[in-house]
N, C-alpha and C. Protein backbone atom coordinates (compact mmCIF):
# COMPACT_ATOMS: atom_id res chain seq x y z
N UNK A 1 -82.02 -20.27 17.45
CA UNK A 1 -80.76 -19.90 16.86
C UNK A 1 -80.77 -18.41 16.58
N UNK A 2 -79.56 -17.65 16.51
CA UNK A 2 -79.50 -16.33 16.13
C UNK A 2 -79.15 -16.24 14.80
N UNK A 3 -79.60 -15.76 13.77
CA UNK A 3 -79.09 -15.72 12.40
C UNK A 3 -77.58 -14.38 12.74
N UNK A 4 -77.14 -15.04 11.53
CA UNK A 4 -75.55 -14.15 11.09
C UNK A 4 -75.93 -13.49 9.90
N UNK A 5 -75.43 -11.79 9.54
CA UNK A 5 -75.78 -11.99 8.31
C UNK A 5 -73.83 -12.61 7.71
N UNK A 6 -74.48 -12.91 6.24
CA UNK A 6 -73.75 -13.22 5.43
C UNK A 6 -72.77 -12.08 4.77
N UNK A 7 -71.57 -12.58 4.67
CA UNK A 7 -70.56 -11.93 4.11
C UNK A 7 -69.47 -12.82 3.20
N UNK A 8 -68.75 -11.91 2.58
CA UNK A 8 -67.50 -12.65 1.44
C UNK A 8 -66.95 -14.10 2.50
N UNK A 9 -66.27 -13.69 4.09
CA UNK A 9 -65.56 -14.47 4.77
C UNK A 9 -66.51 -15.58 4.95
N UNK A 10 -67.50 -15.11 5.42
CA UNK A 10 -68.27 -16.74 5.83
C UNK A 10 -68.52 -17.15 4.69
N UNK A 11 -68.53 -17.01 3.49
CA UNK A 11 -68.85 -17.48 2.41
C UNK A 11 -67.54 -18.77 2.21
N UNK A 12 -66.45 -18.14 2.35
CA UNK A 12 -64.73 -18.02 1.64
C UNK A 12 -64.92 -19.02 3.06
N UNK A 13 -65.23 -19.38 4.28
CA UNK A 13 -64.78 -20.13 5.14
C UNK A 13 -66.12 -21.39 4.62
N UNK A 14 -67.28 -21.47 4.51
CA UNK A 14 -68.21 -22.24 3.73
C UNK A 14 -67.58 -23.25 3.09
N UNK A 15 -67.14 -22.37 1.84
CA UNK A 15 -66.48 -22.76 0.51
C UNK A 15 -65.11 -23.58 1.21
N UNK A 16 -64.15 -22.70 2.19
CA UNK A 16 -62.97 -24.01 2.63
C UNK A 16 -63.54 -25.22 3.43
N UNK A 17 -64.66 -24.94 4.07
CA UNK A 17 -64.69 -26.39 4.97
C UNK A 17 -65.69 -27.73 3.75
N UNK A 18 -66.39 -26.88 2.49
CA UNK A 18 -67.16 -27.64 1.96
C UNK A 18 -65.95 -28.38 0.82
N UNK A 19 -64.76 -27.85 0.64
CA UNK A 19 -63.94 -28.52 -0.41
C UNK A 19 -63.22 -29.73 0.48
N UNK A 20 -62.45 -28.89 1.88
CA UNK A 20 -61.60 -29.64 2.21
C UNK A 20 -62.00 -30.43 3.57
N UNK A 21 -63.33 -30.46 3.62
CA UNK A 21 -63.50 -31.34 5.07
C UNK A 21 -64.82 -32.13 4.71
N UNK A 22 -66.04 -30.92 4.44
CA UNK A 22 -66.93 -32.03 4.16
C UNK A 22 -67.07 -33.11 2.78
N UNK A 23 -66.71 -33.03 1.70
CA UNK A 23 -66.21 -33.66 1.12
C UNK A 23 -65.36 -34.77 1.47
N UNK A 24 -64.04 -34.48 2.03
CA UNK A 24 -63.29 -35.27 2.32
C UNK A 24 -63.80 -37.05 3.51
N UNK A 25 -65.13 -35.94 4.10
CA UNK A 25 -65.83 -36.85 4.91
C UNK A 25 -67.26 -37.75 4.50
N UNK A 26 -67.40 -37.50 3.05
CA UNK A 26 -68.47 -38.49 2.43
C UNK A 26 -69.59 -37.55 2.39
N UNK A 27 -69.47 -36.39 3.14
CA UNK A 27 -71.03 -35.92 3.59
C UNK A 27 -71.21 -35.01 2.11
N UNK A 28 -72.26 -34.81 1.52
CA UNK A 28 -72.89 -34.01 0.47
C UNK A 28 -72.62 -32.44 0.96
N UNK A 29 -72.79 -31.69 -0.08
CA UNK A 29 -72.41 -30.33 0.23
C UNK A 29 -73.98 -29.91 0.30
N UNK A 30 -73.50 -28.99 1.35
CA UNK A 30 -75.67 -28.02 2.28
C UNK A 30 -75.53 -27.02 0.81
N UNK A 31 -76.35 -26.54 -0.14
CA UNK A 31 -76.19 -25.24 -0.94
C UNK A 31 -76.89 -24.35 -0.12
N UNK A 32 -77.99 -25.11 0.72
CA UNK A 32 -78.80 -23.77 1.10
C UNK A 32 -78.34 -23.40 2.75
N UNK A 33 -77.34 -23.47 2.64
CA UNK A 33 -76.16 -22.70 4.14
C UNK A 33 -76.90 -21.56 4.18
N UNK A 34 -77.58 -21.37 6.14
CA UNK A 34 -77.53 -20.01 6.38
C UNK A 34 -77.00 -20.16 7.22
N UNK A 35 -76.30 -18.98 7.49
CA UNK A 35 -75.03 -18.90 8.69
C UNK A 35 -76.05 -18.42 9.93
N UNK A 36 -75.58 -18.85 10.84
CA UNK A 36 -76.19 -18.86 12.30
C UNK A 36 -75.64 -19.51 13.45
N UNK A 37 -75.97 -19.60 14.55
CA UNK A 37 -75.57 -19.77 15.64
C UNK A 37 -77.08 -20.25 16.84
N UNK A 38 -76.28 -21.89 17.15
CA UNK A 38 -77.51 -22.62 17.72
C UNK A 38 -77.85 -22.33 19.35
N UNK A 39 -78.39 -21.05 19.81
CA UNK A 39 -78.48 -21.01 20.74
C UNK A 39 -79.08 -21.97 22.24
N UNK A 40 -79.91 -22.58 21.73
CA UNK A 40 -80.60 -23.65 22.80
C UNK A 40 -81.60 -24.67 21.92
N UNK A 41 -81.59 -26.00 22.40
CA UNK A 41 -82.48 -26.76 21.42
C UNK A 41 -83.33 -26.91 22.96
N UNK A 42 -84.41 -27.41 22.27
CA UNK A 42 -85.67 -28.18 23.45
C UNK A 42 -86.52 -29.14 22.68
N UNK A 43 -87.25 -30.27 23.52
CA UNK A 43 -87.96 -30.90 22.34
C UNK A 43 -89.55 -30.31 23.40
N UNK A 44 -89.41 -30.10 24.94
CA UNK A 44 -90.64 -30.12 25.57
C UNK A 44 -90.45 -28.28 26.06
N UNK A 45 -92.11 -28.11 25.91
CA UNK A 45 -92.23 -26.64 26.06
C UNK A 45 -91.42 -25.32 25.45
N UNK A 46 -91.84 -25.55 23.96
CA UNK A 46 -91.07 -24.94 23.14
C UNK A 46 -91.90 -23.59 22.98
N UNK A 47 -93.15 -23.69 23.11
CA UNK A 47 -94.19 -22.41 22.89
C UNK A 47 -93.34 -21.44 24.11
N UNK A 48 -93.05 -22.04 25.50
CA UNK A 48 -92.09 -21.02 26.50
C UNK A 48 -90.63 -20.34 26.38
N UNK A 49 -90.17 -20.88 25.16
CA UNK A 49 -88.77 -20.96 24.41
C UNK A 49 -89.10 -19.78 23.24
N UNK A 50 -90.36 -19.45 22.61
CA UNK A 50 -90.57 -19.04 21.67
C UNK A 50 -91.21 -17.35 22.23
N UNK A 51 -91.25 -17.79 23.15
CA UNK A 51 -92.25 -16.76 24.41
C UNK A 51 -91.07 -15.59 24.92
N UNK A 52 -90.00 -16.32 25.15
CA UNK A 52 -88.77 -16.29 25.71
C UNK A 52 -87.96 -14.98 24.56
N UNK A 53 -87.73 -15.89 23.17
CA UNK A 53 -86.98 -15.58 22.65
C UNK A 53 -87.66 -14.68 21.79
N UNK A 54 -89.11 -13.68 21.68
CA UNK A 54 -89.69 -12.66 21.43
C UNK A 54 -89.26 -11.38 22.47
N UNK A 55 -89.04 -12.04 23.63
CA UNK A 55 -88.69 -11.06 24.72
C UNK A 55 -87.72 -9.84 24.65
N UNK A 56 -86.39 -10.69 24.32
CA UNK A 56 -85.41 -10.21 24.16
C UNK A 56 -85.37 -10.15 22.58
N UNK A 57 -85.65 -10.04 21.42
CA UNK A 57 -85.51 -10.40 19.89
C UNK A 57 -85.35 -8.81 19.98
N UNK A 58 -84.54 -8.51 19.11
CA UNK A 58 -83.23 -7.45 18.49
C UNK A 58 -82.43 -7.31 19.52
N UNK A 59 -82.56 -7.42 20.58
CA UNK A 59 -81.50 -6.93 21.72
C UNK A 59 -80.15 -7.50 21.76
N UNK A 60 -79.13 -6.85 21.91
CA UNK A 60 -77.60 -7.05 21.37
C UNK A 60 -76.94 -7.44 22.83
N UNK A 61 -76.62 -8.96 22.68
CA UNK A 61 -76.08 -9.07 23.88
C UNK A 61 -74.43 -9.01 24.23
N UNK A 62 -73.81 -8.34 22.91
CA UNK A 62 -72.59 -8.20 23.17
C UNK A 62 -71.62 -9.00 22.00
N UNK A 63 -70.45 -8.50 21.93
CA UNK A 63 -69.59 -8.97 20.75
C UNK A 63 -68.57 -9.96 21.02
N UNK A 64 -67.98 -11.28 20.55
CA UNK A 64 -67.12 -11.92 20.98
C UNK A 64 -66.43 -12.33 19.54
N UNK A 65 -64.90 -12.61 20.05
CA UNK A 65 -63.87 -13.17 18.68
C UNK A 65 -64.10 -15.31 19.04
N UNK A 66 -64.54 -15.24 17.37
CA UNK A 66 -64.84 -16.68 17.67
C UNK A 66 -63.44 -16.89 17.35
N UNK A 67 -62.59 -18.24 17.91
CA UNK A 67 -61.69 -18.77 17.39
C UNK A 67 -61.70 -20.07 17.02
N UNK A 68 -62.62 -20.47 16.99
CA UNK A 68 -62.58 -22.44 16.20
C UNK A 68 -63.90 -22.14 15.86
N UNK A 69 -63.83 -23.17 14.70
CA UNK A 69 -64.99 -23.50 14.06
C UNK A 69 -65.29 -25.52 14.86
N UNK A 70 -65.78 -25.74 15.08
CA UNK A 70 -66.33 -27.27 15.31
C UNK A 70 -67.17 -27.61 14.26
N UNK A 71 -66.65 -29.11 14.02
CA UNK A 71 -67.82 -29.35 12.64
C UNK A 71 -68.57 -30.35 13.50
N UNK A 72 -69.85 -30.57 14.02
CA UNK A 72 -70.05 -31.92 14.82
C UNK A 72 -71.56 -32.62 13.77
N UNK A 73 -71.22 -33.98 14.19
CA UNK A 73 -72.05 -34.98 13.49
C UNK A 73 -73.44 -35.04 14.57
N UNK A 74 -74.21 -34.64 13.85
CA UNK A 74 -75.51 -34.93 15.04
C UNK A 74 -76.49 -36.21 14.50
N UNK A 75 -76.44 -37.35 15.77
CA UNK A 75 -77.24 -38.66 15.17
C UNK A 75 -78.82 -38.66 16.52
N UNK A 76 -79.63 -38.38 15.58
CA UNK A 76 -81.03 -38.86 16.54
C UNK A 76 -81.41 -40.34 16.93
N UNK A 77 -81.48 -40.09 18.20
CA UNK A 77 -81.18 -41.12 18.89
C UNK A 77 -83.15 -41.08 19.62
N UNK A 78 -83.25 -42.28 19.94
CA UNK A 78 -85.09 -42.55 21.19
C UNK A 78 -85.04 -41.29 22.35
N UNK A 79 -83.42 -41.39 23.21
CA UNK A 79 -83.31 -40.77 24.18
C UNK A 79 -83.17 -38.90 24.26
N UNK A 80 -82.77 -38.42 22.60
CA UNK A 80 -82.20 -37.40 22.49
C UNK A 80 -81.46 -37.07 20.94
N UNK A 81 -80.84 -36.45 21.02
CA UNK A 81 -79.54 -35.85 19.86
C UNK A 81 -78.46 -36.14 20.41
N UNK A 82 -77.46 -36.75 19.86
CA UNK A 82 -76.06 -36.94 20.45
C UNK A 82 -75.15 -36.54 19.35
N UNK A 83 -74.51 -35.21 19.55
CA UNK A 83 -73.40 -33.95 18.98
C UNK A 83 -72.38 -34.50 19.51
N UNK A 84 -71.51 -35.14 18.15
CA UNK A 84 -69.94 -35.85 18.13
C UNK A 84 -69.03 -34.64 17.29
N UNK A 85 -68.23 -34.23 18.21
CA UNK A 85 -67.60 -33.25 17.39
C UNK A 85 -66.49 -34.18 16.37
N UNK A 86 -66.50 -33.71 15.22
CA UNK A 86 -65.88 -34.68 14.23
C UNK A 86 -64.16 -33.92 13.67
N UNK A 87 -64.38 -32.21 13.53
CA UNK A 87 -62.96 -31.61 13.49
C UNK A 87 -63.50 -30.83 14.09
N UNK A 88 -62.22 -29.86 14.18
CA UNK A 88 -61.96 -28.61 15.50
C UNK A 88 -60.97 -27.44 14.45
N UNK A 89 -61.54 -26.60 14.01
CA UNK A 89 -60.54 -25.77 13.00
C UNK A 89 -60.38 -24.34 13.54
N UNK A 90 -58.99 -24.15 13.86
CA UNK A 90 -58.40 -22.91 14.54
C UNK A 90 -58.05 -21.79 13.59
N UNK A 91 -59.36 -20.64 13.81
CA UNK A 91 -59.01 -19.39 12.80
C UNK A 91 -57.95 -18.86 13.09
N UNK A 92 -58.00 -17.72 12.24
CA UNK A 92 -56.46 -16.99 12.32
C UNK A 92 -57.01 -15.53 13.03
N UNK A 93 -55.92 -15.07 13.57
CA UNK A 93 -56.67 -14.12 14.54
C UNK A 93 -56.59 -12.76 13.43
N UNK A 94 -57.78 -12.13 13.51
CA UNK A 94 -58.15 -11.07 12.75
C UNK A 94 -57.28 -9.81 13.26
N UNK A 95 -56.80 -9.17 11.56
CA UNK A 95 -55.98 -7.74 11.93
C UNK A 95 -56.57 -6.50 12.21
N UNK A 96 -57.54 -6.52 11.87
CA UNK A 96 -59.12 -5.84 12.37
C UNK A 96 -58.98 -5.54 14.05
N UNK A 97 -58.55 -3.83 14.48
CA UNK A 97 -58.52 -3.48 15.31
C UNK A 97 -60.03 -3.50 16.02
N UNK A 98 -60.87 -3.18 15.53
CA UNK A 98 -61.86 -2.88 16.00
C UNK A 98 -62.43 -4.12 16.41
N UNK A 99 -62.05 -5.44 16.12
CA UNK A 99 -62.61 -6.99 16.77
C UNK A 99 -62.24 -7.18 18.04
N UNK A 100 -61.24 -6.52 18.07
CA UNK A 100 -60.61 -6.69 19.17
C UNK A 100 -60.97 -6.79 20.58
């Protein structure tokens, strides 16, 4: 995964999906949220994944405007992980020239 750092918005978007979605869905609230982004899972030959991702570590591969958040339910399964996307929440597009 790539860590995010933390700011007011991801906090303020945290705080909306933990009042009005996960709640609403039975699930307990995470306190210890770090914001990030799941780049690749593996369960076999992870030492080559780790090998991998020293290679390139600080290198900036470029900037993108996220526009949905996905909340997905992940259930471990014999065969694998099976990721059920559960909502789909459409940001608002930023007035922030420079995102652009």
């Amino acid at each position: 995964w790539a860590g995010i750092t933390p700011n007011a918005q991801l906090a303020k978007i945290k705080q909306d999906i933990d009042l009005d979605l996960v709640s609403s869905l039975g699930f307990g609230v995470d306190k210890k949220f770090l914001p990030h982004l799941t780049l690749a899972r593996t369960k076999k030959n992870s030492q080559s994944v780790a090998t991998l991702a020293r290679k390139f570590e600080g290198r900036l591969f470029g900037r993108f405007m996220v526009t949905d958040l996905i909340l997905y339910q992940s259930k471990l399964q014999p065969t694998g992980v099976i990721h059920t996307p559960l909502e789909v929440i459409t940001l608002k597009k930023s007035q922030d020239p420079a995102l652009e």
